[in-house]
PDB file of N, CA and C in Angstrom:
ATOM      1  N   UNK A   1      25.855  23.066 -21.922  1.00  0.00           N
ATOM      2  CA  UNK A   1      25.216  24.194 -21.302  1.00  0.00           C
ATOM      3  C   UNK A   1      25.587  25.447 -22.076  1.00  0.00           C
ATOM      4  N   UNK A   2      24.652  26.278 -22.185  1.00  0.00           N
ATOM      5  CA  UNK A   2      25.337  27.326 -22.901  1.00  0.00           C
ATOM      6  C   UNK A   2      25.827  28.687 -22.201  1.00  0.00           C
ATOM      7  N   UNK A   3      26.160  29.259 -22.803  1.00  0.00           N
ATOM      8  CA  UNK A   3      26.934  30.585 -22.199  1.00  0.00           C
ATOM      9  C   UNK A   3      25.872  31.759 -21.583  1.00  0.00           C
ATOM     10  N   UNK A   4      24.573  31.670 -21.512  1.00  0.00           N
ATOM     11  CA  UNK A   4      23.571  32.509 -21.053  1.00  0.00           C
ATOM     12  C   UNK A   4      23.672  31.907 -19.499  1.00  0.00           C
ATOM     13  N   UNK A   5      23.273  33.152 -18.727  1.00  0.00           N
ATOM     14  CA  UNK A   5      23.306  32.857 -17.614  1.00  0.00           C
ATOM     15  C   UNK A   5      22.241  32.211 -16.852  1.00  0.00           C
ATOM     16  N   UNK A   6      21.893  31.456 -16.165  1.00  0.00           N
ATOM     17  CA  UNK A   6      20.972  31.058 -15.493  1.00  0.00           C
ATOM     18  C   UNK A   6      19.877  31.771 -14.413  1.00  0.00           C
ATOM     19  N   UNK A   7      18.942  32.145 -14.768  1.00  0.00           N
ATOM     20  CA  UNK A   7      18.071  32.790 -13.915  1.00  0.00           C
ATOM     21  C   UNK A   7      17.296  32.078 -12.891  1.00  0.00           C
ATOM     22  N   UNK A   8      17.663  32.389 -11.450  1.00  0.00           N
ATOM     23  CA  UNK A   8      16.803  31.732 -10.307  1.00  0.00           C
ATOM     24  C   UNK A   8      16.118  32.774 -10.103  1.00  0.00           C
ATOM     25  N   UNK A   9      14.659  32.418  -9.554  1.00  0.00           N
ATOM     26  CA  UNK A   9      13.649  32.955  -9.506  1.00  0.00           C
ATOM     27  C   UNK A   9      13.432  32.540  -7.911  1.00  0.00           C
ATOM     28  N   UNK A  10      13.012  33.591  -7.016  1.00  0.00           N
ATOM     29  CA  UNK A  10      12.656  33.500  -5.582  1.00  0.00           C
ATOM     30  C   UNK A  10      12.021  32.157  -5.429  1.00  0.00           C
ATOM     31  N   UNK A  11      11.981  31.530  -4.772  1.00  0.00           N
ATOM     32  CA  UNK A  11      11.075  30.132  -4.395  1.00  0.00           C
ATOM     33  C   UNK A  11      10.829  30.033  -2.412  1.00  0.00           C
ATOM     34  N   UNK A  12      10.063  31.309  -2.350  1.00  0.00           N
ATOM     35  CA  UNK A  12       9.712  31.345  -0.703  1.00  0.00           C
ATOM     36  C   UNK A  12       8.439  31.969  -0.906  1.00  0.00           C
ATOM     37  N   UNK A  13       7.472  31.318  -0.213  1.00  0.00           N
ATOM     38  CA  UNK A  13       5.980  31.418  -0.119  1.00  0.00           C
ATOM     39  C   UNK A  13       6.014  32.470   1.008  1.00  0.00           C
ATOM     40  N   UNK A  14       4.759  33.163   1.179  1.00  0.00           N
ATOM     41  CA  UNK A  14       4.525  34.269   1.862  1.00  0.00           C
ATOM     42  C   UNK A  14       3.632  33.259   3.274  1.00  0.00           C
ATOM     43  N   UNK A  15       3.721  33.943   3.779  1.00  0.00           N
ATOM     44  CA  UNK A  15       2.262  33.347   5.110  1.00  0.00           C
ATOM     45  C   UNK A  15       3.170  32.054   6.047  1.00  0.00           C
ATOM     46  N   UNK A  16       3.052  31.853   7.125  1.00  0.00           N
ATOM     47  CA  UNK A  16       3.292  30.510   7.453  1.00  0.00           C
ATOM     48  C   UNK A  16       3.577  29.223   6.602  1.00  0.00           C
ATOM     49  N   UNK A  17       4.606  28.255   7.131  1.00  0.00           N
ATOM     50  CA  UNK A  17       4.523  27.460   6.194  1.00  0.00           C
ATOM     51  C   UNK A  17       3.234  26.551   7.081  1.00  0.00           C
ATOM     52  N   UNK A  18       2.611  25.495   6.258  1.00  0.00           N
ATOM     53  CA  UNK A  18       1.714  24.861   7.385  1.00  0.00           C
ATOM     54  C   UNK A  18       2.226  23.603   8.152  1.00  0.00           C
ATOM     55  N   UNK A  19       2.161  23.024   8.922  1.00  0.00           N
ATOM     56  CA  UNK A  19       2.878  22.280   9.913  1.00  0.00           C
ATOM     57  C   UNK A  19       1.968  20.647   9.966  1.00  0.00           C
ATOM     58  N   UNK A  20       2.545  20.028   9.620  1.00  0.00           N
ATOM     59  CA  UNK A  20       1.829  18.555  10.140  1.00  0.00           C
ATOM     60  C   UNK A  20       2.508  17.502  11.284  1.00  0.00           C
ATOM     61  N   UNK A  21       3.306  18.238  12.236  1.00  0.00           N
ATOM     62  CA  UNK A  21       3.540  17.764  13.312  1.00  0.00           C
ATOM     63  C   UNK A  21       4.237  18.920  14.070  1.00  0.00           C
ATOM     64  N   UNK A  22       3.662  18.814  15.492  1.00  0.00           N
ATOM     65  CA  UNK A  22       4.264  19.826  16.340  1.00  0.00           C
ATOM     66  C   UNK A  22       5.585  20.071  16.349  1.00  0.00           C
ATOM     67  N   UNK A  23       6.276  19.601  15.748  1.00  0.00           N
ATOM     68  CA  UNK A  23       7.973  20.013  16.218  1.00  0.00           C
ATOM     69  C   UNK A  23       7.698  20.029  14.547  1.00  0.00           C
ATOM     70  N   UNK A  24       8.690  21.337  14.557  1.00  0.00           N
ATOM     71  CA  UNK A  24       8.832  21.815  12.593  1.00  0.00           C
ATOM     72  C   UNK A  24      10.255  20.904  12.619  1.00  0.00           C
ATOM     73  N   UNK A  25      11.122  20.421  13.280  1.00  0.00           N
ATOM     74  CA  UNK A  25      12.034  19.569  12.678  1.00  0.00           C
ATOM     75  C   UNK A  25      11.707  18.708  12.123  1.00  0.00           C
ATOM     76  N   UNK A  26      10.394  17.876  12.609  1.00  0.00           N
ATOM     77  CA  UNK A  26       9.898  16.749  12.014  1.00  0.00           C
ATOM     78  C   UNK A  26       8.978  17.209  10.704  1.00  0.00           C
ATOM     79  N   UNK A  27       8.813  18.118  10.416  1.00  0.00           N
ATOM     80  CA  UNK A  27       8.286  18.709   9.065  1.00  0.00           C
ATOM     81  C   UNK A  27       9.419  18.309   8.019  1.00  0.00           C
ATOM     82  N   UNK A  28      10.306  18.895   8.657  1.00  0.00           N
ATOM     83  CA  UNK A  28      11.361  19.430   7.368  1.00  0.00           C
ATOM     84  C   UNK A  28      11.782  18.089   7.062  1.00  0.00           C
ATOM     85  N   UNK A  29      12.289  17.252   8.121  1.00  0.00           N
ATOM     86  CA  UNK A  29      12.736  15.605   7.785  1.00  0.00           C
ATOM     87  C   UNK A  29      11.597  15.250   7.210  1.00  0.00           C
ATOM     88  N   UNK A  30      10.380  15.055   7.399  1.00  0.00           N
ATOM     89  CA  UNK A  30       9.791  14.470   6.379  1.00  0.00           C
ATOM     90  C   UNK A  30       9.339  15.251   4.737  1.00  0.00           C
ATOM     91  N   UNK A  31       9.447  16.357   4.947  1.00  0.00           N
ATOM     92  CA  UNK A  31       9.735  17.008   3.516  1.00  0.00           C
ATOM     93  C   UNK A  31      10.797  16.525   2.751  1.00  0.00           C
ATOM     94  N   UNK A  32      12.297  16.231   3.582  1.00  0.00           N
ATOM     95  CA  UNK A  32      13.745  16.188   2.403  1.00  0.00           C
ATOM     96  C   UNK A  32      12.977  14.606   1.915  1.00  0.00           C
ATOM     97  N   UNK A  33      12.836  14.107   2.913  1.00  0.00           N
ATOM     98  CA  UNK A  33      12.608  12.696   2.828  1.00  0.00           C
ATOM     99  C   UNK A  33      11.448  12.436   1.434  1.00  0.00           C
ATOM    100  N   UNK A  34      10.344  12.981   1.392  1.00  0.00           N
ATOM    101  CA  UNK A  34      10.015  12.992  -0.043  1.00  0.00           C
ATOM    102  C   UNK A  34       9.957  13.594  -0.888  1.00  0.00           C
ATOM    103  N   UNK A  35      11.162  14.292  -0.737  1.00  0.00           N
ATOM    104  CA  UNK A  35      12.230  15.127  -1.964  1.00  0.00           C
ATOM    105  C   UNK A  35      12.865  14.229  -2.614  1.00  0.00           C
ATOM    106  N   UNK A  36      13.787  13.438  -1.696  1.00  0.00           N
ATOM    107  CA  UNK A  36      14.726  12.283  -1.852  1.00  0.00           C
ATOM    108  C   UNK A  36      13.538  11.120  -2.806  1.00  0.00           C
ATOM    109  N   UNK A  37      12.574  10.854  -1.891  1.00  0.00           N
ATOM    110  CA  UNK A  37      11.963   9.667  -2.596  1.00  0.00           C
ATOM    111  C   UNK A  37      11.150  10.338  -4.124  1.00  0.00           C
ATOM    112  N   UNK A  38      11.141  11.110  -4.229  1.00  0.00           N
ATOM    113  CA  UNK A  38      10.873  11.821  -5.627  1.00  0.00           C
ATOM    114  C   UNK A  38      11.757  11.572  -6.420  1.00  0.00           C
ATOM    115  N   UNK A  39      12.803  12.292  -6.094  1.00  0.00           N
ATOM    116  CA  UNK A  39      14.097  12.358  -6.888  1.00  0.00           C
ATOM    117  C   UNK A  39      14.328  11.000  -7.425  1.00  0.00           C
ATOM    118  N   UNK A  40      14.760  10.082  -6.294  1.00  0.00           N
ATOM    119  CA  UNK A  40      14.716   8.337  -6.190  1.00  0.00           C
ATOM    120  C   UNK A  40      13.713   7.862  -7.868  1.00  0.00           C
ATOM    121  N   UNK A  41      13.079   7.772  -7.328  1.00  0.00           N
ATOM    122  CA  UNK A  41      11.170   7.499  -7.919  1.00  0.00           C
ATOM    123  C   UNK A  41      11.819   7.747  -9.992  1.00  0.00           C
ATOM    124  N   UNK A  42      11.908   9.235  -9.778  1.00  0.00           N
ATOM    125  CA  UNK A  42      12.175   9.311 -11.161  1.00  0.00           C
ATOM    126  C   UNK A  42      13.507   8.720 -11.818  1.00  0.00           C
ATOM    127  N   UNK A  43      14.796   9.178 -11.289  1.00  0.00           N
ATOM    128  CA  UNK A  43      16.114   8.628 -11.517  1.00  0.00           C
ATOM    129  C   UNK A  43      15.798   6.672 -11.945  1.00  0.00           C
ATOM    130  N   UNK A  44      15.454   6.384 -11.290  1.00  0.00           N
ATOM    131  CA  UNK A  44      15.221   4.884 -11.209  1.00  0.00           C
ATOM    132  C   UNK A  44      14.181   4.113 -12.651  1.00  0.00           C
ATOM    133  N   UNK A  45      13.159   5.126 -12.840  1.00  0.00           N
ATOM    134  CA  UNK A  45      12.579   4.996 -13.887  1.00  0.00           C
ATOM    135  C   UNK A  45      13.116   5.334 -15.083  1.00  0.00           C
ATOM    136  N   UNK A  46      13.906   6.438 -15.337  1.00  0.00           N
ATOM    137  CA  UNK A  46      14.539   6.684 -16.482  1.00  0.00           C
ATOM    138  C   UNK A  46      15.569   5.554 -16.755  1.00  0.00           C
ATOM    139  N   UNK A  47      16.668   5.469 -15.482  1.00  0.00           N
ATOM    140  CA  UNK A  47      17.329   4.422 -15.684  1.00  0.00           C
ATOM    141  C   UNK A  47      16.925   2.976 -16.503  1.00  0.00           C
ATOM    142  N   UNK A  48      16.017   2.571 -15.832  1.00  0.00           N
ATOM    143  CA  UNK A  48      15.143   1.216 -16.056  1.00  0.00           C
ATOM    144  C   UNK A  48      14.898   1.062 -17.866  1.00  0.00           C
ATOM    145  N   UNK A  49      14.143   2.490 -18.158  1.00  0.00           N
ATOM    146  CA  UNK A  49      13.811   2.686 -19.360  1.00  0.00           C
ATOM    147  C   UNK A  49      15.353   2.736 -20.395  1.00  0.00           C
ATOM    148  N   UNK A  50      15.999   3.410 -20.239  1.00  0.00           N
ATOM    149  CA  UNK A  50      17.335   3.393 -20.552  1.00  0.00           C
ATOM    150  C   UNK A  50      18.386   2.381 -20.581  1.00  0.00           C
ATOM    151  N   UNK A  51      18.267   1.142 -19.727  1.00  0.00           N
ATOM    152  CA  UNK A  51      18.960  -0.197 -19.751  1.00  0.00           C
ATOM    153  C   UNK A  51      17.868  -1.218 -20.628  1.00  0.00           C
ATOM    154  N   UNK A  52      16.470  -1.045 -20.603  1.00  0.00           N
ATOM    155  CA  UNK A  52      15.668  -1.543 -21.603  1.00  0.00           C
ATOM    156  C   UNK A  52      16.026  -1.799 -22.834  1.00  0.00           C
ATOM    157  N   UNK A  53      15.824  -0.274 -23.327  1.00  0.00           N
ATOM    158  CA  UNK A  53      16.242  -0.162 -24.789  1.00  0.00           C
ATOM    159  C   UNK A  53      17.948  -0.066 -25.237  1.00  0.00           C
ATOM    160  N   UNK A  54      18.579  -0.005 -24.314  1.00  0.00           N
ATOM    161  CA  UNK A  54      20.043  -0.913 -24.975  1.00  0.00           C
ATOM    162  C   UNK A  54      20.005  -1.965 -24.434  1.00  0.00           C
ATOM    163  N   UNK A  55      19.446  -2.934 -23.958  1.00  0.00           N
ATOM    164  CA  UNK A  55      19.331  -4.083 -23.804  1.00  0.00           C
ATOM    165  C   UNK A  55      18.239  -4.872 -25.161  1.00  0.00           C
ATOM    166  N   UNK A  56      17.525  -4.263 -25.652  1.00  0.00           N
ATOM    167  CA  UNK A  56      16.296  -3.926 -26.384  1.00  0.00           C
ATOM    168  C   UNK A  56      17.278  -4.459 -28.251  1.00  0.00           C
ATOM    169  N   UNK A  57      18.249  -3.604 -28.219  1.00  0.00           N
ATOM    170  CA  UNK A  57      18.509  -3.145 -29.120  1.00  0.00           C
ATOM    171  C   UNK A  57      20.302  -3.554 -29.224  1.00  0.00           C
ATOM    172  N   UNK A  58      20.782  -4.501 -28.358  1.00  0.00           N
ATOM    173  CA  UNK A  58      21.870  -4.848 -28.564  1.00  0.00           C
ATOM    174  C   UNK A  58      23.093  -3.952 -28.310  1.00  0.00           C
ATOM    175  N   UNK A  59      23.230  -3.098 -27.505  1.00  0.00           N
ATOM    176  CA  UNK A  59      23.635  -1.747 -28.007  1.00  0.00           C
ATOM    177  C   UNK A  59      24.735  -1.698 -26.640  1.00  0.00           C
ATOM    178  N   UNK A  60      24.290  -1.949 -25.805  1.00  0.00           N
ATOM    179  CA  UNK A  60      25.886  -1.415 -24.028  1.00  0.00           C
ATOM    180  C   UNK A  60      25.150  -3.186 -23.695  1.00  0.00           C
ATOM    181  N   UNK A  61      26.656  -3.870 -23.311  1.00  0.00           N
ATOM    182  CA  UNK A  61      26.604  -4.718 -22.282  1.00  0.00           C
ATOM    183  C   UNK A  61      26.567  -4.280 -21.112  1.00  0.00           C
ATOM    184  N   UNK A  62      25.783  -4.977 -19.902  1.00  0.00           N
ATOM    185  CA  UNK A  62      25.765  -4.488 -18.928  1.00  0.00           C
ATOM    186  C   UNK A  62      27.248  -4.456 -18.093  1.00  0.00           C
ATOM    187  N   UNK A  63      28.324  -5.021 -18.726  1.00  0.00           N
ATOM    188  CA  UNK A  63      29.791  -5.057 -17.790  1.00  0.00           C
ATOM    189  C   UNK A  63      30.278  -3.203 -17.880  1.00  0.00           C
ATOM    190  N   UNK A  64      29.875  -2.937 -19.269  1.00  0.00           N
ATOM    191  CA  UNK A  64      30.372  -1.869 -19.822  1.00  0.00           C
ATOM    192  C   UNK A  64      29.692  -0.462 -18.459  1.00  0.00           C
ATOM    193  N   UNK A  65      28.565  -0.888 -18.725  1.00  0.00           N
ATOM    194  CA  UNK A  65      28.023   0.390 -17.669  1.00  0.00           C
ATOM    195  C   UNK A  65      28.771   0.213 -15.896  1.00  0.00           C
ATOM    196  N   UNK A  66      28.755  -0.866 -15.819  1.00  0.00           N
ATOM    197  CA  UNK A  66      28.921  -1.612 -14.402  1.00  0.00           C
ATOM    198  C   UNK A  66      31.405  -0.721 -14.230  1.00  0.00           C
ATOM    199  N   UNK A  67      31.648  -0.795 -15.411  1.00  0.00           N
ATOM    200  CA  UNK A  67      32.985  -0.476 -15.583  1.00  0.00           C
ATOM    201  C   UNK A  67      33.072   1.046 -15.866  1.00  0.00           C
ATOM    202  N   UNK A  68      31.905   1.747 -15.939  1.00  0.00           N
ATOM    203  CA  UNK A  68      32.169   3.373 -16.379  1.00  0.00           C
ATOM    204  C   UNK A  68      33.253   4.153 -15.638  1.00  0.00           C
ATOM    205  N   UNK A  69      33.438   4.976 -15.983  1.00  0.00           N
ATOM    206  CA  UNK A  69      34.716   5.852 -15.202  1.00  0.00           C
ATOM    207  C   UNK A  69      34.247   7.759 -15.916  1.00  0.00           C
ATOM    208  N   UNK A  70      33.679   8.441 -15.063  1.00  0.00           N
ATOM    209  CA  UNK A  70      33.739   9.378 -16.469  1.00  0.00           C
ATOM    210  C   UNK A  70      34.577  10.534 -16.626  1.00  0.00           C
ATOM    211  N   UNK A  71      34.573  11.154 -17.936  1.00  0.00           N
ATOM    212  CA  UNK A  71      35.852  12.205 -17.541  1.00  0.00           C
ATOM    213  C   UNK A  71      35.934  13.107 -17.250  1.00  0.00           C
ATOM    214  N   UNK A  72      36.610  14.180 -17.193  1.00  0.00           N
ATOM    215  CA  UNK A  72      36.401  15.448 -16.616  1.00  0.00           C
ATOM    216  C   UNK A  72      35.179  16.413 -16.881  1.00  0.00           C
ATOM    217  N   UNK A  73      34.868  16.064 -18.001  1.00  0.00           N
ATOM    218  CA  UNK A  73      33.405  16.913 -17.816  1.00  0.00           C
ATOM    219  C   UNK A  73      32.106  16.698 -17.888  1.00  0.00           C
ATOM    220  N   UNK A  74      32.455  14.895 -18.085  1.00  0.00           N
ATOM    221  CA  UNK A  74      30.988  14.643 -16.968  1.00  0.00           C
ATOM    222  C   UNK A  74      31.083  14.585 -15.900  1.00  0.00           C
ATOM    223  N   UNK A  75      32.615  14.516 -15.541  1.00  0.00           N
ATOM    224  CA  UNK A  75      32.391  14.893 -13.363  1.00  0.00           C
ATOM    225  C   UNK A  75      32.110  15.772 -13.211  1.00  0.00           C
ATOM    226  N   UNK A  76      32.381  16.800 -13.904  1.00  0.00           N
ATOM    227  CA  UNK A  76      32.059  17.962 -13.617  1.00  0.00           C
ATOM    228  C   UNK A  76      30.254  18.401 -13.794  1.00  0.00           C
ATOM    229  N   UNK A  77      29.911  17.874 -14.835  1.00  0.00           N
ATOM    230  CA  UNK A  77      28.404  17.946 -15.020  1.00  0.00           C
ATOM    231  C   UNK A  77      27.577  17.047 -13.915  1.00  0.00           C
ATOM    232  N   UNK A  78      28.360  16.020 -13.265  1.00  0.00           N
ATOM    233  CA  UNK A  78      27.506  15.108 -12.395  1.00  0.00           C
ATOM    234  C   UNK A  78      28.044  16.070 -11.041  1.00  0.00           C
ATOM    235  N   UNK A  79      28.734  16.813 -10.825  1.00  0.00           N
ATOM    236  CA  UNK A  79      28.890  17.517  -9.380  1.00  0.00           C
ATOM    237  C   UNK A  79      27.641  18.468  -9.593  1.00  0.00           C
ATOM    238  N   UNK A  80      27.609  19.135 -10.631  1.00  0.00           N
ATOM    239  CA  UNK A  80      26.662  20.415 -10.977  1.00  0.00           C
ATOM    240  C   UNK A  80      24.863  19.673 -10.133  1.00  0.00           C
ATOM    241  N   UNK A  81      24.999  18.591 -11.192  1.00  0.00           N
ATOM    242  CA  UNK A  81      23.229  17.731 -10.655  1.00  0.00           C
ATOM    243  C   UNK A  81      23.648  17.781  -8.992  1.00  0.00           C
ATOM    244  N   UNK A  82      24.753  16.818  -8.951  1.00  0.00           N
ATOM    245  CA  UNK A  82      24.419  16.891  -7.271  1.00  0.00           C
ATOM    246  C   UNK A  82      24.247  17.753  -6.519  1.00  0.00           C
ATOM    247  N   UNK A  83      24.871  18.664  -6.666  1.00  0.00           N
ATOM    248  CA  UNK A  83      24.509  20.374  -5.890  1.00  0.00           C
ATOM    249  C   UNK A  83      23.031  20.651  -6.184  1.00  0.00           C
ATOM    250  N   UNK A  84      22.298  20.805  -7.455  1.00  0.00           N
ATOM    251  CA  UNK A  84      21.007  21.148  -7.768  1.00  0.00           C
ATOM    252  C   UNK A  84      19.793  20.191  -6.781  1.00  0.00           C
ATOM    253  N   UNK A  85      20.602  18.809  -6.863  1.00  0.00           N
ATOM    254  CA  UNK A  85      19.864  17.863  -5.946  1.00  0.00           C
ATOM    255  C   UNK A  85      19.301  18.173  -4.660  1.00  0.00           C
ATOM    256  N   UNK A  86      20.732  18.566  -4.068  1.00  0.00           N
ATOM    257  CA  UNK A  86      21.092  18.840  -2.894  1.00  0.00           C
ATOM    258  C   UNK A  86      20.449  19.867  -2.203  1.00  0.00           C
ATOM    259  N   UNK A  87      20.191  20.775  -2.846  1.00  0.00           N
ATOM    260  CA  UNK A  87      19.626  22.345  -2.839  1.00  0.00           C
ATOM    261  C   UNK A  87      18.047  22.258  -2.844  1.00  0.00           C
ATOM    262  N   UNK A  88      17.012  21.112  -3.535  1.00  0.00           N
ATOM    263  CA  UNK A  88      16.026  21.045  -3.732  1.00  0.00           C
ATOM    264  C   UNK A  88      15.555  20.094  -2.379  1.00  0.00           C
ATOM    265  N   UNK A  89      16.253  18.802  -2.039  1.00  0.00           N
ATOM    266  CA  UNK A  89      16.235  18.135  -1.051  1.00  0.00           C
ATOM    267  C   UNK A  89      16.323  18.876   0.352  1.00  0.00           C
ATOM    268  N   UNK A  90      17.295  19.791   0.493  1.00  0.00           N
ATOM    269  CA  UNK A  90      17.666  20.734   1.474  1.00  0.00           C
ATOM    270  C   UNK A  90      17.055  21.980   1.739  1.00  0.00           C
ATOM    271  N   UNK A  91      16.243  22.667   0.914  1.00  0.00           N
ATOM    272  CA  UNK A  91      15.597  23.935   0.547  1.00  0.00           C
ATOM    273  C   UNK A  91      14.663  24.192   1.919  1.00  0.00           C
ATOM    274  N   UNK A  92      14.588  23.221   2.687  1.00  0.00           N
ATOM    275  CA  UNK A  92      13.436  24.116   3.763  1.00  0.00           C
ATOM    276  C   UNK A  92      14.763  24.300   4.716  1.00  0.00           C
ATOM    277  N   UNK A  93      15.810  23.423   5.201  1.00  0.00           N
ATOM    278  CA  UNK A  93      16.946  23.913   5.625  1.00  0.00           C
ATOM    279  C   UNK A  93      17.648  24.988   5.779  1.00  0.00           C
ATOM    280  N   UNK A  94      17.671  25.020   4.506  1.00  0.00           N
ATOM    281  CA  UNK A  94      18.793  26.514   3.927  1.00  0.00           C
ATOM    282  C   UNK A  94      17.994  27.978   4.345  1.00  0.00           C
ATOM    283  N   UNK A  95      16.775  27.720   3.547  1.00  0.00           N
ATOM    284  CA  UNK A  95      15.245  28.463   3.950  1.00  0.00           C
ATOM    285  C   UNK A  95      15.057  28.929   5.243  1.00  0.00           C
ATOM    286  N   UNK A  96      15.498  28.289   6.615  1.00  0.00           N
ATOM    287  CA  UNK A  96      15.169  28.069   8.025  1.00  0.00           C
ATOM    288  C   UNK A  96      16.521  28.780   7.986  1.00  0.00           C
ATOM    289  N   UNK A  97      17.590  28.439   7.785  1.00  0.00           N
ATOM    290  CA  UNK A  97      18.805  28.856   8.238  1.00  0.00           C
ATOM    291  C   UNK A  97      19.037  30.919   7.667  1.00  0.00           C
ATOM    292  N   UNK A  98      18.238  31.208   6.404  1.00  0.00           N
ATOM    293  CA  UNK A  98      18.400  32.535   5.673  1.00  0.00           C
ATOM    294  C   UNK A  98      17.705  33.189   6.905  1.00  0.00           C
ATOM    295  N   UNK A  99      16.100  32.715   7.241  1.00  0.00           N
ATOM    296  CA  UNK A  99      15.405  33.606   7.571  1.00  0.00           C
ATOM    297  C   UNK A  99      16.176  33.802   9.060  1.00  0.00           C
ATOM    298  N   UNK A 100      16.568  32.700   9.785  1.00  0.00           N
ATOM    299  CA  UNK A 100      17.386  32.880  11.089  1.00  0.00           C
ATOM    300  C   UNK A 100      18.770  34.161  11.335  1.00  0.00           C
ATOM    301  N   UNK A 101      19.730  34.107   9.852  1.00  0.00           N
ATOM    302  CA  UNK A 101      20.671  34.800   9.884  1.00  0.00           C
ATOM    303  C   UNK A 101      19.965  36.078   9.306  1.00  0.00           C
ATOM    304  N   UNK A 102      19.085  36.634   8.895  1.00  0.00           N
ATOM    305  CA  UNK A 102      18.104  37.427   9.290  1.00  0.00           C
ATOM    306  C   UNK A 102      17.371  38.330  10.215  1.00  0.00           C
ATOM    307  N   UNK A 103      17.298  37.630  10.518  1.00  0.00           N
ATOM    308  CA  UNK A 103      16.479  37.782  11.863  1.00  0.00           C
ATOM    309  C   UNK A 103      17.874  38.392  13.169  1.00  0.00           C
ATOM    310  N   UNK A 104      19.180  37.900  13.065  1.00  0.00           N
ATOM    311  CA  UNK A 104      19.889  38.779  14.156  1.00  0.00           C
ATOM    312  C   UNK A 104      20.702  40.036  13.448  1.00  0.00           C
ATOM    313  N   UNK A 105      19.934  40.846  14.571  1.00  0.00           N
ATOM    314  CA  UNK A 105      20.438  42.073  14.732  1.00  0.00           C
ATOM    315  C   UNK A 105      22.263  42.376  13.692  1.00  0.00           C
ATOM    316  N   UNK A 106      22.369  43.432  13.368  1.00  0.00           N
ATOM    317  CA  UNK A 106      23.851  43.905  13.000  1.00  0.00           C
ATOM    318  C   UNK A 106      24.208  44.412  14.092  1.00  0.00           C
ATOM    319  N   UNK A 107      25.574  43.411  14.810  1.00  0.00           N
ATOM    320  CA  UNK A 107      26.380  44.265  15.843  1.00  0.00           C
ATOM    321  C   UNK A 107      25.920  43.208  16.770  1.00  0.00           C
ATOM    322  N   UNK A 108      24.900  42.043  16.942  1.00  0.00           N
ATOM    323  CA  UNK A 108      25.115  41.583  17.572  1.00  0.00           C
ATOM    324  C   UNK A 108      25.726  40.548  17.995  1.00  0.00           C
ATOM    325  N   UNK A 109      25.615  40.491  19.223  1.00  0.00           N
ATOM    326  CA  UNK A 109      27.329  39.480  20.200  1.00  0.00           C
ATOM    327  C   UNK A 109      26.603  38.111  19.388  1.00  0.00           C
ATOM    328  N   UNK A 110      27.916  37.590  19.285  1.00  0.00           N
ATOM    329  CA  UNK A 110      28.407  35.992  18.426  1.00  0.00           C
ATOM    330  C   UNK A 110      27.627  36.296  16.861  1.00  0.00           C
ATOM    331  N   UNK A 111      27.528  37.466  16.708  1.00  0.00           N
ATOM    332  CA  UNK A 111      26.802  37.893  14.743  1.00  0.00           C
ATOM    333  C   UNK A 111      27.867  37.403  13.607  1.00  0.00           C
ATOM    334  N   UNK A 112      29.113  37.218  14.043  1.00  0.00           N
ATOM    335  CA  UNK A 112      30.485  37.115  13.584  1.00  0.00           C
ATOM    336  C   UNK A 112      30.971  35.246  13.460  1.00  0.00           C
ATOM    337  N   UNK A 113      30.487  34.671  14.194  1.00  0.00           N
ATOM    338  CA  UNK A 113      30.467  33.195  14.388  1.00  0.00           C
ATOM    339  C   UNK A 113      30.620  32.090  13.323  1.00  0.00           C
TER     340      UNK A 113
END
């Protein structure tokens, strides 16, 4: 990664979000849910493609991958994905939770909680 900083860019639509079942909880669960199966969907394909061609090519036994351990800074790079994961899967959540802590008053009772 390099030393430039990372720019996030707003990601909240204006207007209502639109609703395909009366209770918005059941929106949002089925939104993470094919966040997750997205995420799933691709991870799984790269993988596939990736055990191919070292299988392809003589190159990693499968004990070797099955035995990985990694070191400090691919844990550290695999915590980074999981948070990014997490954040994209979770985003109508977090989204629901901003506009809520928002929405109360400064000064008001349990604002501190």
């Amino acid at each position: 990664m390099s030393t430039e900083e990372k720019v996030t860019l707003p990601r909240v639509a204006k207007g209502p979000r639109p609703m395909m079942f009366e209770d918005e909880a059941t929106d949002i669960l089925l939104s993470m849910n094919v966040s997750l199966l997205s995420e799933l969907i691709v991870t799984r394909q790269r993988l596939d493609a990736v055990e191919r061609l070292l299988d392809q090519k003589g190159i990693l036994p499968k004990s070797d991958v099955d035995n990985f351990s990694p070191d400090e800074d691919a844990a550290n790079q695999r915590e980074s994905l999981r948070e990014e994961i997490s954040d994209r899967v979770f985003y109508l959540l977090l989204q629901q939770t901003e506009r809520a802590e928002r929405a109360v008053p400064e000064g008001a009772p349990g604002e501190d909680i």
